[in-house]
N, C-alpha and C. Protein backbone atom coordinates (compact mmCIF):
# COMPACT_ATOMS: atom_id res chain seq x y z
N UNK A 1 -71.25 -75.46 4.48
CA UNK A 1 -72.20 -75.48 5.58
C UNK A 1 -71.57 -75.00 6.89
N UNK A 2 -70.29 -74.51 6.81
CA UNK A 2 -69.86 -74.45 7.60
C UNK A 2 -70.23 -72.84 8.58
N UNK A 3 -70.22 -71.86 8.01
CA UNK A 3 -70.93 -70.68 8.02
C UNK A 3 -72.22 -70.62 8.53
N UNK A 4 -73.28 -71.69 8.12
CA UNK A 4 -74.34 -71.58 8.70
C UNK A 4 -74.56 -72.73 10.09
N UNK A 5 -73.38 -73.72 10.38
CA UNK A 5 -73.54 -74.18 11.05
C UNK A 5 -73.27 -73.54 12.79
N UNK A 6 -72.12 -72.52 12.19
CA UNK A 6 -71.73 -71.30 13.23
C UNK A 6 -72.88 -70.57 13.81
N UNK A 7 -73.39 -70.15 12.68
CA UNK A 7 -74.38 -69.31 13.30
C UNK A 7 -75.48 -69.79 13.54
N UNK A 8 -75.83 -71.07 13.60
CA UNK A 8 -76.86 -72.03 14.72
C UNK A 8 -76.24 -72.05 16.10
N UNK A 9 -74.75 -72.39 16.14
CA UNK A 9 -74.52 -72.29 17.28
C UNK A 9 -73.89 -71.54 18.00
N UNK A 10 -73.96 -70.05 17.20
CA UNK A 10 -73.78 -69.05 18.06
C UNK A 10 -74.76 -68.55 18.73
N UNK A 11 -76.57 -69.34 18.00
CA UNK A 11 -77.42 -68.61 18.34
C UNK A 11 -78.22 -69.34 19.62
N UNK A 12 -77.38 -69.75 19.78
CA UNK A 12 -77.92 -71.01 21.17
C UNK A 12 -76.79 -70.78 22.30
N UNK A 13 -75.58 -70.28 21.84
CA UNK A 13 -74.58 -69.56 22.94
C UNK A 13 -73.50 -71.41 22.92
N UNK A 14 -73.41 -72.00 21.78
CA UNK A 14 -72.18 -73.03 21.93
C UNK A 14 -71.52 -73.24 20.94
N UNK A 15 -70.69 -71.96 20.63
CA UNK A 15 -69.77 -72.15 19.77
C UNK A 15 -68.68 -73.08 20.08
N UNK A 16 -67.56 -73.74 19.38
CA UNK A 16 -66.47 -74.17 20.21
C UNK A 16 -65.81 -73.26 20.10
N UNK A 17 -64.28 -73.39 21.08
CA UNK A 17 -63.21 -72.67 20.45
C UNK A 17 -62.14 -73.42 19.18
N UNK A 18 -62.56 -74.58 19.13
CA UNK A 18 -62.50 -75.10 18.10
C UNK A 18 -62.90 -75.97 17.19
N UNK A 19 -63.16 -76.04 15.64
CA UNK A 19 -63.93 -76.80 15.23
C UNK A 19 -63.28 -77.54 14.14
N UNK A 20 -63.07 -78.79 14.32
CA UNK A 20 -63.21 -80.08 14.00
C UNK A 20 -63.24 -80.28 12.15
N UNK A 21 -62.57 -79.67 10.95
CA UNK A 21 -63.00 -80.27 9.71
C UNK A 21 -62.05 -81.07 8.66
N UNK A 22 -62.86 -81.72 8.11
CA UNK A 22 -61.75 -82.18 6.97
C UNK A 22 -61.37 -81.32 6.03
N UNK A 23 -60.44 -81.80 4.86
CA UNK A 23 -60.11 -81.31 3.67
C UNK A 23 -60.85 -80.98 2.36
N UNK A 24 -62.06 -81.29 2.90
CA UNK A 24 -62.80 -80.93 2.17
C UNK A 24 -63.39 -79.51 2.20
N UNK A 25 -63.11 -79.08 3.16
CA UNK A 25 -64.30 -77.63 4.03
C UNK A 25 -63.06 -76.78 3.84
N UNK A 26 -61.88 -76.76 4.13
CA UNK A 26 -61.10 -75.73 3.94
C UNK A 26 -61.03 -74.69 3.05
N UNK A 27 -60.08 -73.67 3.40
CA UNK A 27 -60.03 -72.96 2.61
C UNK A 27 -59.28 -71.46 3.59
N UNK A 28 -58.37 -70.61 3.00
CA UNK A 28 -58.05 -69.75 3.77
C UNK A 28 -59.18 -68.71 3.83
N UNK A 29 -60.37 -68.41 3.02
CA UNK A 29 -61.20 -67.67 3.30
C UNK A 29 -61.70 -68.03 4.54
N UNK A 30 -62.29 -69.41 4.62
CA UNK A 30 -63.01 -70.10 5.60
C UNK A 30 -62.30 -69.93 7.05
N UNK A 31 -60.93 -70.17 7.35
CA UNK A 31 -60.19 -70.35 8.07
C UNK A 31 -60.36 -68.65 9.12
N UNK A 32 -59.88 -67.89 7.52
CA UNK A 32 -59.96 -66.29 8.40
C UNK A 32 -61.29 -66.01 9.14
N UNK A 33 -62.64 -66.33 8.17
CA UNK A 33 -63.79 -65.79 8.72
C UNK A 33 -64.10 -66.79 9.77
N UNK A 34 -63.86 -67.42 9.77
CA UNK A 34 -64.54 -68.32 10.57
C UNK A 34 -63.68 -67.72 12.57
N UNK A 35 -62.80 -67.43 12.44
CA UNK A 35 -61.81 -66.69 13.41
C UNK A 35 -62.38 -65.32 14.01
N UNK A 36 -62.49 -64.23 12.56
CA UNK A 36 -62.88 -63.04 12.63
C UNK A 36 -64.22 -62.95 13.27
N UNK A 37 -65.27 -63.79 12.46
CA UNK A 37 -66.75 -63.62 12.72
C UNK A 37 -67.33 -64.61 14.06
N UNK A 38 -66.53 -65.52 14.18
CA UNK A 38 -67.04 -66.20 15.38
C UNK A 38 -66.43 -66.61 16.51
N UNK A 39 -64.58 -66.41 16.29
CA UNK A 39 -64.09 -66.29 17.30
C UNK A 39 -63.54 -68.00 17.16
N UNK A 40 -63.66 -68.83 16.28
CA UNK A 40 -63.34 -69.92 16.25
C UNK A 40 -62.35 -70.69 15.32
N UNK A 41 -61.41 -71.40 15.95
CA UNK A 41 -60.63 -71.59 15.28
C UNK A 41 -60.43 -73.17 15.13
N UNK A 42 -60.66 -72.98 12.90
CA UNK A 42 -60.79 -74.43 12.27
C UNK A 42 -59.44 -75.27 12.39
N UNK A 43 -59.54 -76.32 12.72
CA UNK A 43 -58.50 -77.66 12.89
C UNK A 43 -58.83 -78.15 11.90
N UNK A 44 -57.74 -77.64 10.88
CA UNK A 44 -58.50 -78.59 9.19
C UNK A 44 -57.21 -78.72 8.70
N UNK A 45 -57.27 -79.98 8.07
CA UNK A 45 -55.62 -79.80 7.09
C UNK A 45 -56.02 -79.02 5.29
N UNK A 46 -55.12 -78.47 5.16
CA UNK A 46 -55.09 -77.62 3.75
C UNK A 46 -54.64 -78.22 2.86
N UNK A 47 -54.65 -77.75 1.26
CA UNK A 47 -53.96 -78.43 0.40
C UNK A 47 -52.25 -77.69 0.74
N UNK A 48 -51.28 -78.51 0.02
CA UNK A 48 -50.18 -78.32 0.36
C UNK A 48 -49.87 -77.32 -1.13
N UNK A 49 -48.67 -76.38 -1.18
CA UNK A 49 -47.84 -75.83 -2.40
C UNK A 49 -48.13 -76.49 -3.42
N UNK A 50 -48.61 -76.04 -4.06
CA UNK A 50 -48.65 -76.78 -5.53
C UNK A 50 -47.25 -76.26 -6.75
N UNK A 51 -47.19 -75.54 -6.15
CA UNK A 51 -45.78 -75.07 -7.40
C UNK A 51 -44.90 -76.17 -7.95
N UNK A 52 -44.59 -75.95 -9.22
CA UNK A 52 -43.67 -77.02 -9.64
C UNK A 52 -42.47 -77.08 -8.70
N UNK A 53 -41.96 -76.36 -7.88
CA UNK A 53 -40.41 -76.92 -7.10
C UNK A 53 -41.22 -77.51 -5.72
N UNK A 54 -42.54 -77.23 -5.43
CA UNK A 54 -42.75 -77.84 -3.96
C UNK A 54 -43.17 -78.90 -4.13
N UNK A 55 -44.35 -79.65 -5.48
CA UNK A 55 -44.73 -80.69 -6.10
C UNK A 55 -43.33 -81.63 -6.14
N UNK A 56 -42.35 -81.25 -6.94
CA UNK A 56 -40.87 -82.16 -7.15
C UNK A 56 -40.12 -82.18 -5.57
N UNK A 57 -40.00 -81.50 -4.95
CA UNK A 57 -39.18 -81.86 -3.35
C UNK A 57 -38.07 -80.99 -3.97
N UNK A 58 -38.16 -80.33 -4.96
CA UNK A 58 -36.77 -79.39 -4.90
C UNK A 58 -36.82 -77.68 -5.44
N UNK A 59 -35.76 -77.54 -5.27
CA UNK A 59 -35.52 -75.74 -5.66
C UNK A 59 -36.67 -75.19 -4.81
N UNK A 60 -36.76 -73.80 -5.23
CA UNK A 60 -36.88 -72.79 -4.41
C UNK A 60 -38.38 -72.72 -4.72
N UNK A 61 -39.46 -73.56 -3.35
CA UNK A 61 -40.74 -73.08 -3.58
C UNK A 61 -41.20 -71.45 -2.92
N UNK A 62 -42.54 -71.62 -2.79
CA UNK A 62 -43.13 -70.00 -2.39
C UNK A 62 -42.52 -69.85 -1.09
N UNK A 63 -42.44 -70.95 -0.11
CA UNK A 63 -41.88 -70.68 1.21
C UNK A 63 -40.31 -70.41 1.55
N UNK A 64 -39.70 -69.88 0.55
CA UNK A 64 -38.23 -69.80 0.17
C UNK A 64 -38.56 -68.09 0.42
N UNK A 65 -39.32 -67.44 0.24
CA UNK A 65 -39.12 -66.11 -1.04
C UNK A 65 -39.55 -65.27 0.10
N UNK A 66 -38.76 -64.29 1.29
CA UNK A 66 -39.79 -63.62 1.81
C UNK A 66 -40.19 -62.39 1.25
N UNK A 67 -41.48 -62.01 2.35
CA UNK A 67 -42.81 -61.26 1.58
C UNK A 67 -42.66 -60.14 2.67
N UNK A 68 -42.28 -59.38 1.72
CA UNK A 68 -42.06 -57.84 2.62
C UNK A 68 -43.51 -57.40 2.08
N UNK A 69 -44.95 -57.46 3.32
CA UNK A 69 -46.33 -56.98 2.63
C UNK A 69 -45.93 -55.50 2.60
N UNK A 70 -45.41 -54.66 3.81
CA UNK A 70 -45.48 -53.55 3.58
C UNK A 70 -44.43 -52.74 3.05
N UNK A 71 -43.45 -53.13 2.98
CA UNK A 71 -42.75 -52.47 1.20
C UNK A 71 -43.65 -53.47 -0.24
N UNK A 72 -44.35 -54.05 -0.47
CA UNK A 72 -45.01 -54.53 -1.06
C UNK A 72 -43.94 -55.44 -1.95
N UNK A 73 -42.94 -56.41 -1.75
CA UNK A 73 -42.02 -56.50 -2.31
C UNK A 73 -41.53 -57.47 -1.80
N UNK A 74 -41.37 -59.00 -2.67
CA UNK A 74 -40.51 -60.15 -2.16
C UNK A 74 -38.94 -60.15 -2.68
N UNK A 75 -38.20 -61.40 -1.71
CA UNK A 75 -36.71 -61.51 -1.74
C UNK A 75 -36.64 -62.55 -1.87
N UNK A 76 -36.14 -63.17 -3.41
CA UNK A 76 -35.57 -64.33 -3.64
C UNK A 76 -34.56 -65.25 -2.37
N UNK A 77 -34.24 -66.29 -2.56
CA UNK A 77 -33.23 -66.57 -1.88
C UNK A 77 -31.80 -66.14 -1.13
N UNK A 78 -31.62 -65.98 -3.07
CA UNK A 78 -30.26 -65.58 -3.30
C UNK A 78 -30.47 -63.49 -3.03
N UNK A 79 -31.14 -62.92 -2.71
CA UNK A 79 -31.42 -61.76 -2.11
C UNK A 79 -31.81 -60.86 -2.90
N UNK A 80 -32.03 -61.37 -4.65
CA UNK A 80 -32.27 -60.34 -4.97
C UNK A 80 -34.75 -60.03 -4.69
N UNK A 81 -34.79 -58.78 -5.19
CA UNK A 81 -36.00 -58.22 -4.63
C UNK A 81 -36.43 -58.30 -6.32
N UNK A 82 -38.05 -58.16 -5.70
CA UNK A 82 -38.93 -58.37 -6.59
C UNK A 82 -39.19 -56.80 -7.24
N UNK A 83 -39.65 -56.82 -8.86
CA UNK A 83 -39.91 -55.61 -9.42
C UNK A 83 -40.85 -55.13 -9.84
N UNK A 84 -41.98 -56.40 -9.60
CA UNK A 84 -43.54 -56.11 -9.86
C UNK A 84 -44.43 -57.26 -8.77
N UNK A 85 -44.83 -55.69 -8.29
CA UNK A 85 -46.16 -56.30 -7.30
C UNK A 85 -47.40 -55.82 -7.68
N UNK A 86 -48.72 -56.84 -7.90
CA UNK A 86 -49.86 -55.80 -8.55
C UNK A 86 -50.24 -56.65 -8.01
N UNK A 87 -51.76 -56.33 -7.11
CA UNK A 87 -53.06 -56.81 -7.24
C UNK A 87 -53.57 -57.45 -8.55
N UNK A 88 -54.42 -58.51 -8.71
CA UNK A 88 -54.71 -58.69 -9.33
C UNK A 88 -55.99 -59.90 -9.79
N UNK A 89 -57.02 -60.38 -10.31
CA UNK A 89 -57.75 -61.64 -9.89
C UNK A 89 -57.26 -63.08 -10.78
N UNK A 90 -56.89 -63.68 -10.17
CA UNK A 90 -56.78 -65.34 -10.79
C UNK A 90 -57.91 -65.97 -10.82
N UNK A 91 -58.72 -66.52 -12.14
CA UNK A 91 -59.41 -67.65 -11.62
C UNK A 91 -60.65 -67.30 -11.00
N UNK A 92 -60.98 -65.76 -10.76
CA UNK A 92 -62.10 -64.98 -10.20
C UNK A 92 -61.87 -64.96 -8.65
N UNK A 93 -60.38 -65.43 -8.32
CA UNK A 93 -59.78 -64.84 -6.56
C UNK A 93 -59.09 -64.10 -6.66
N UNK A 94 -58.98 -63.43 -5.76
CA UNK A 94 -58.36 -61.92 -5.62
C UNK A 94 -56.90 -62.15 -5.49
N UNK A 95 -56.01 -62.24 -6.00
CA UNK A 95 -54.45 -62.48 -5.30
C UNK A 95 -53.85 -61.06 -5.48
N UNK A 96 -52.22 -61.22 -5.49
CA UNK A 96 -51.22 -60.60 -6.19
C UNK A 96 -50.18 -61.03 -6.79
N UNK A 97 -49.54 -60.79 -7.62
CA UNK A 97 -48.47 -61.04 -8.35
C UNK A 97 -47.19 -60.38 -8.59
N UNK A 98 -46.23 -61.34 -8.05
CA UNK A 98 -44.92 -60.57 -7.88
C UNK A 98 -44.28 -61.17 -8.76
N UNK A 99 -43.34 -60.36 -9.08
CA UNK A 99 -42.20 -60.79 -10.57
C UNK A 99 -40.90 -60.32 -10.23
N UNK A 100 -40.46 -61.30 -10.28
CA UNK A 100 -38.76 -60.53 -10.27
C UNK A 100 -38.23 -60.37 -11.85
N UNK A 101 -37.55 -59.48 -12.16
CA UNK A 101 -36.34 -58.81 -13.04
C UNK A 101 -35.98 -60.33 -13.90
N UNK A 102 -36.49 -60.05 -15.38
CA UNK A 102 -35.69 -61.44 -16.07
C UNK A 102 -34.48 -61.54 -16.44
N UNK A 103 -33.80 -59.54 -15.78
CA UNK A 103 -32.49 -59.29 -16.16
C UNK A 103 -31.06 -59.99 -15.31
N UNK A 104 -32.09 -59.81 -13.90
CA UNK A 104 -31.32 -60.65 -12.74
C UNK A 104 -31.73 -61.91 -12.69
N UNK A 105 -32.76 -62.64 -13.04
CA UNK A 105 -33.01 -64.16 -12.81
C UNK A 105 -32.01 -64.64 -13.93
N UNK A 106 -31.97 -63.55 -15.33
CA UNK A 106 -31.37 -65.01 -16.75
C UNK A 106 -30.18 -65.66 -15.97
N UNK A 107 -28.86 -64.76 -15.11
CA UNK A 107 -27.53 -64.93 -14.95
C UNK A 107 -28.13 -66.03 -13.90
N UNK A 108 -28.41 -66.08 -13.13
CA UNK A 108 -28.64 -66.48 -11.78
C UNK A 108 -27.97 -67.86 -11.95
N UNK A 109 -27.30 -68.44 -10.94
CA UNK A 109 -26.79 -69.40 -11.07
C UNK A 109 -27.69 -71.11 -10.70
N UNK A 110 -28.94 -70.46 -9.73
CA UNK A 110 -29.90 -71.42 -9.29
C UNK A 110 -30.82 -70.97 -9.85
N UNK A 111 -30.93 -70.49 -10.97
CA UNK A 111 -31.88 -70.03 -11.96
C UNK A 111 -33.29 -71.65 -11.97
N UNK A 112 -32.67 -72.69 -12.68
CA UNK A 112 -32.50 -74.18 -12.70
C UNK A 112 -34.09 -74.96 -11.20
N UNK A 113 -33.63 -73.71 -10.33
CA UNK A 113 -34.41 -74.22 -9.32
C UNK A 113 -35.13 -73.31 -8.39
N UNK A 114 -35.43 -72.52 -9.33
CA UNK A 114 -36.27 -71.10 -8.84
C UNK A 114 -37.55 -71.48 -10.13
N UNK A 115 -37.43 -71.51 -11.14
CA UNK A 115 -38.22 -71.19 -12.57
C UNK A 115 -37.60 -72.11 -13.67
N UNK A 116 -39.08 -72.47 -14.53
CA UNK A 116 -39.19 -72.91 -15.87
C UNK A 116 -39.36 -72.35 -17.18
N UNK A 117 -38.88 -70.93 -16.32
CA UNK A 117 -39.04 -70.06 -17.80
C UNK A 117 -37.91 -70.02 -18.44
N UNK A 118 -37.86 -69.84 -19.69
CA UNK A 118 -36.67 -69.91 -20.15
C UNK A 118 -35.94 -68.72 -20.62
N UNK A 119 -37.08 -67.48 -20.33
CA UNK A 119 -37.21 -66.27 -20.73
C UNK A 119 -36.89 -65.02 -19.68
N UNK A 120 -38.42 -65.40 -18.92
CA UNK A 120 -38.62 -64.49 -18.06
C UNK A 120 -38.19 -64.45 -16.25
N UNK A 121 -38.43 -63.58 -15.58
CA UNK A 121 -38.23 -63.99 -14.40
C UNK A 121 -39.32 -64.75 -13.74
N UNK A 122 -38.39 -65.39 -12.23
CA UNK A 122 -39.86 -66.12 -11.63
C UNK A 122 -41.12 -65.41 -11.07
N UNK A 123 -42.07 -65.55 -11.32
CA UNK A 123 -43.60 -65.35 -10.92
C UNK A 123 -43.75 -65.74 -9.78
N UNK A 124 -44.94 -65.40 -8.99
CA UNK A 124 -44.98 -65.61 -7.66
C UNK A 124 -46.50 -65.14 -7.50
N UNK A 125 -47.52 -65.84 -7.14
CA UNK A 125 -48.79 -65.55 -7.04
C UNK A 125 -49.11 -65.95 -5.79
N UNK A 126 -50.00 -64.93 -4.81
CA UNK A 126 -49.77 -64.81 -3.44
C UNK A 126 -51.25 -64.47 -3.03
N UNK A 127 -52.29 -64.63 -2.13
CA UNK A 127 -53.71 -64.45 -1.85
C UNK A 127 -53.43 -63.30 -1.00
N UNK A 128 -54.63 -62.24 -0.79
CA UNK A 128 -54.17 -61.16 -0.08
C UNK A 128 -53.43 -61.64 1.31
N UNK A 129 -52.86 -60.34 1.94
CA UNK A 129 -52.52 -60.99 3.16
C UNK A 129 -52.80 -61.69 4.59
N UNK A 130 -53.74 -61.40 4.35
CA UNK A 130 -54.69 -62.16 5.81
C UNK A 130 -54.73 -63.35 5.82
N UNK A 131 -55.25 -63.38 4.28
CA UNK A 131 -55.51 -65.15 3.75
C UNK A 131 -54.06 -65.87 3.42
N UNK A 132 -53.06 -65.28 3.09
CA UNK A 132 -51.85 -65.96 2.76
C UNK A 132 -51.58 -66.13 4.18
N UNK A 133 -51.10 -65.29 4.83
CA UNK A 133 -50.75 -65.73 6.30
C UNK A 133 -51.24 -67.10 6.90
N UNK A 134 -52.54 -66.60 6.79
CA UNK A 134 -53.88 -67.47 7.85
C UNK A 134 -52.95 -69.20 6.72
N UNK A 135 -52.48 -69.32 5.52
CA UNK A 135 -52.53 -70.71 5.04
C UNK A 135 -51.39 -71.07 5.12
N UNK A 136 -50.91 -69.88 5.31
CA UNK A 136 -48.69 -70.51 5.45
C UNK A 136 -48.76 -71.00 7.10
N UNK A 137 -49.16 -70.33 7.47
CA UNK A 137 -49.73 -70.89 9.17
C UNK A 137 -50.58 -72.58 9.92
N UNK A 138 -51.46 -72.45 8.63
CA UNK A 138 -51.79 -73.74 8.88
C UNK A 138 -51.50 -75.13 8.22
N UNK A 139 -50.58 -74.12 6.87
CA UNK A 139 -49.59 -75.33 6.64
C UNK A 139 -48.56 -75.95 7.19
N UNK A 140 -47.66 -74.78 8.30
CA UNK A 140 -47.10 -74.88 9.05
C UNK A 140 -47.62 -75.73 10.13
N UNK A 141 -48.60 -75.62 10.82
CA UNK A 141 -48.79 -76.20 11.95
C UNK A 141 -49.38 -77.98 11.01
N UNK A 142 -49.68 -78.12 10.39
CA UNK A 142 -49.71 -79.41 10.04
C UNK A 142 -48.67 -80.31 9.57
N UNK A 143 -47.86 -79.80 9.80
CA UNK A 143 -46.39 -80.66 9.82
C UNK A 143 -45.70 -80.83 11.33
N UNK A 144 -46.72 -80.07 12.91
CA UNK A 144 -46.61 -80.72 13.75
C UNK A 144 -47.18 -81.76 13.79
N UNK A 145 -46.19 -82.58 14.96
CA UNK A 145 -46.81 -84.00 15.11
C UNK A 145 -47.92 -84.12 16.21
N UNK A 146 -47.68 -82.72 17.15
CA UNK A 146 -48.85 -83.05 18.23
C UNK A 146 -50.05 -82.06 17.90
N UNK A 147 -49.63 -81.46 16.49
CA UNK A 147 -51.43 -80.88 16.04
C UNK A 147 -51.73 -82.08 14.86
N UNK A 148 -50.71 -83.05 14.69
CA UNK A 148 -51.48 -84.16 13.92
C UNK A 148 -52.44 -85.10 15.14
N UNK A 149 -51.43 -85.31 16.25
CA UNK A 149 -52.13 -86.26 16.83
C UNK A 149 -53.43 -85.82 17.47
N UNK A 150 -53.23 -84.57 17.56
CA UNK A 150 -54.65 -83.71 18.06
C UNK A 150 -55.81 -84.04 17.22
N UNK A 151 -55.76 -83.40 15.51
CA UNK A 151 -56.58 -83.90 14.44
C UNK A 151 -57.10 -85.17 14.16
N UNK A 152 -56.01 -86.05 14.28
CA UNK A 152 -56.17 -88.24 14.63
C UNK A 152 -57.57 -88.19 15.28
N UNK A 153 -57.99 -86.96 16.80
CA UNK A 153 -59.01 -87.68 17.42
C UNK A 153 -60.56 -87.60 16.43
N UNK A 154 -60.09 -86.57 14.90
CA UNK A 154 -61.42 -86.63 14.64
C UNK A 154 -61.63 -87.83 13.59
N UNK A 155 -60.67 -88.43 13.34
CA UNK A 155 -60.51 -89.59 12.22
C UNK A 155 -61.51 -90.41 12.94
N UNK A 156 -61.59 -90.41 14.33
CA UNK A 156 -62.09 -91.75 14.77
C UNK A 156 -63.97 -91.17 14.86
N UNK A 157 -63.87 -90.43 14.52
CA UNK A 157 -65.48 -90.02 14.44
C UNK A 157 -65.98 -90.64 13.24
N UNK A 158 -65.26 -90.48 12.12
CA UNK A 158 -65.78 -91.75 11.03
C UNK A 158 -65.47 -92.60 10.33
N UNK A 159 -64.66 -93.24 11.15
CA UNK A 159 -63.74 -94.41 11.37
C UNK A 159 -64.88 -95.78 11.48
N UNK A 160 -65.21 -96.36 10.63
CA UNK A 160 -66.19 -97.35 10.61
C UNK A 160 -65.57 -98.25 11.28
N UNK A 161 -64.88 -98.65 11.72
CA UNK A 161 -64.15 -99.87 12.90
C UNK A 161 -64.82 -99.07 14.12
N UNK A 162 -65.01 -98.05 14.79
CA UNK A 162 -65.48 -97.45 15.74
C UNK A 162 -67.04 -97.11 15.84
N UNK A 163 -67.46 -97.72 15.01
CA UNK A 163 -68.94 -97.54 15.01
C UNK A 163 -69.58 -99.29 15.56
N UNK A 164 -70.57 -98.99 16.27
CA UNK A 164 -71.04 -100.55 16.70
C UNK A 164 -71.70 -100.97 15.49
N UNK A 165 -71.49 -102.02 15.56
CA UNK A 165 -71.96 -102.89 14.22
C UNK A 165 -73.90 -103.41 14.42
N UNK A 166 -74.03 -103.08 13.30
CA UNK A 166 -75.80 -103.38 13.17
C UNK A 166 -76.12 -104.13 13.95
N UNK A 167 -77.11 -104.25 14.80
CA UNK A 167 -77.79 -105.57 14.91
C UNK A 167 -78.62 -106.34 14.28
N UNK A 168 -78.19 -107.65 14.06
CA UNK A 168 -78.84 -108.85 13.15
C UNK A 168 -80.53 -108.35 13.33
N UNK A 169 -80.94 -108.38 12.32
CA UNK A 169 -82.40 -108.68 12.25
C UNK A 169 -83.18 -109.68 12.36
């Protein structure tokens, strides 16, 4: 609802410059358009890395690996570069998929904490770039403490201790 709630109040001239959602409404699509098309920018927390090393607290998650978009081509830790980048759809979303060399991952010595393959090299599945950005960004900023305490003020909007209590009938 979030889309059509914009454009009620773009059509009355009171957008905010920022709008207020939970974890439920997110989404990096949402995040970009909502920026692009209305100029407004969502205060929402995201889901966090799901990868098996960011889930466990160890080895080398997605935020380890940088993303050269325009050589189209990521860099492990340890420096070596990726050997397959393709477009591609996950799940019916548009991502891409990068692969590094299973010739250079087998030796690797942090092999252990990059990948669970026992075969191949590590995989790396990435949303185009607008949308990857727009979520490494707001994952980032939700590990400040003064864009948490900023977000806190909308807890108290439905925070049932903050609501006046019925009156007796």
């Amino acid at each position: 609802m979030t889309e059509p709630v914009h454009h009620m109040l773009a059509a009355r001239d009171l957008l905010p410059a920022e709008h207020f959602l939970d974890s439920g409404y997110a989404s990096a699509e949402l995040i970009v358009g909502m920026k692009k098309n209305f100029g407004v920018t969502l205060v929402t927390p995201v889901l966090l890395n799901s990868s098996p090393q960011a889930r466990a607290g160890a080895g080398f998650d997605r935020t380890a690996f940088t993303i050269d978009w325009d050589k189209r081509q990521a860099t492990c830790p340890r420096g070596d570069t990726s050997t397959w980048w393709s477009p591609a759809t996950l799940r019916g979303t548009k991502a891409i998929v990068i692969k590094f060399d299973k010739e250079t991952s087998r030796p690797c010595p942090v092999r252990d904490q990059c990948t669970r393959s026992k075969t191949g090299g590590r995989p790396l599945s990435l949303q185009p770039r607008e949308l990857q950005e727009a979520l490494g960004h707001t994952r980032l900023q939700q590990g400040d403490e003064q864009r948490r305490a900023k977000y806190g003020t909308r807890a108290g909007i439905e925070e049932p201790s903050t609501r006046p209590s019925p009156s007796p009938a």
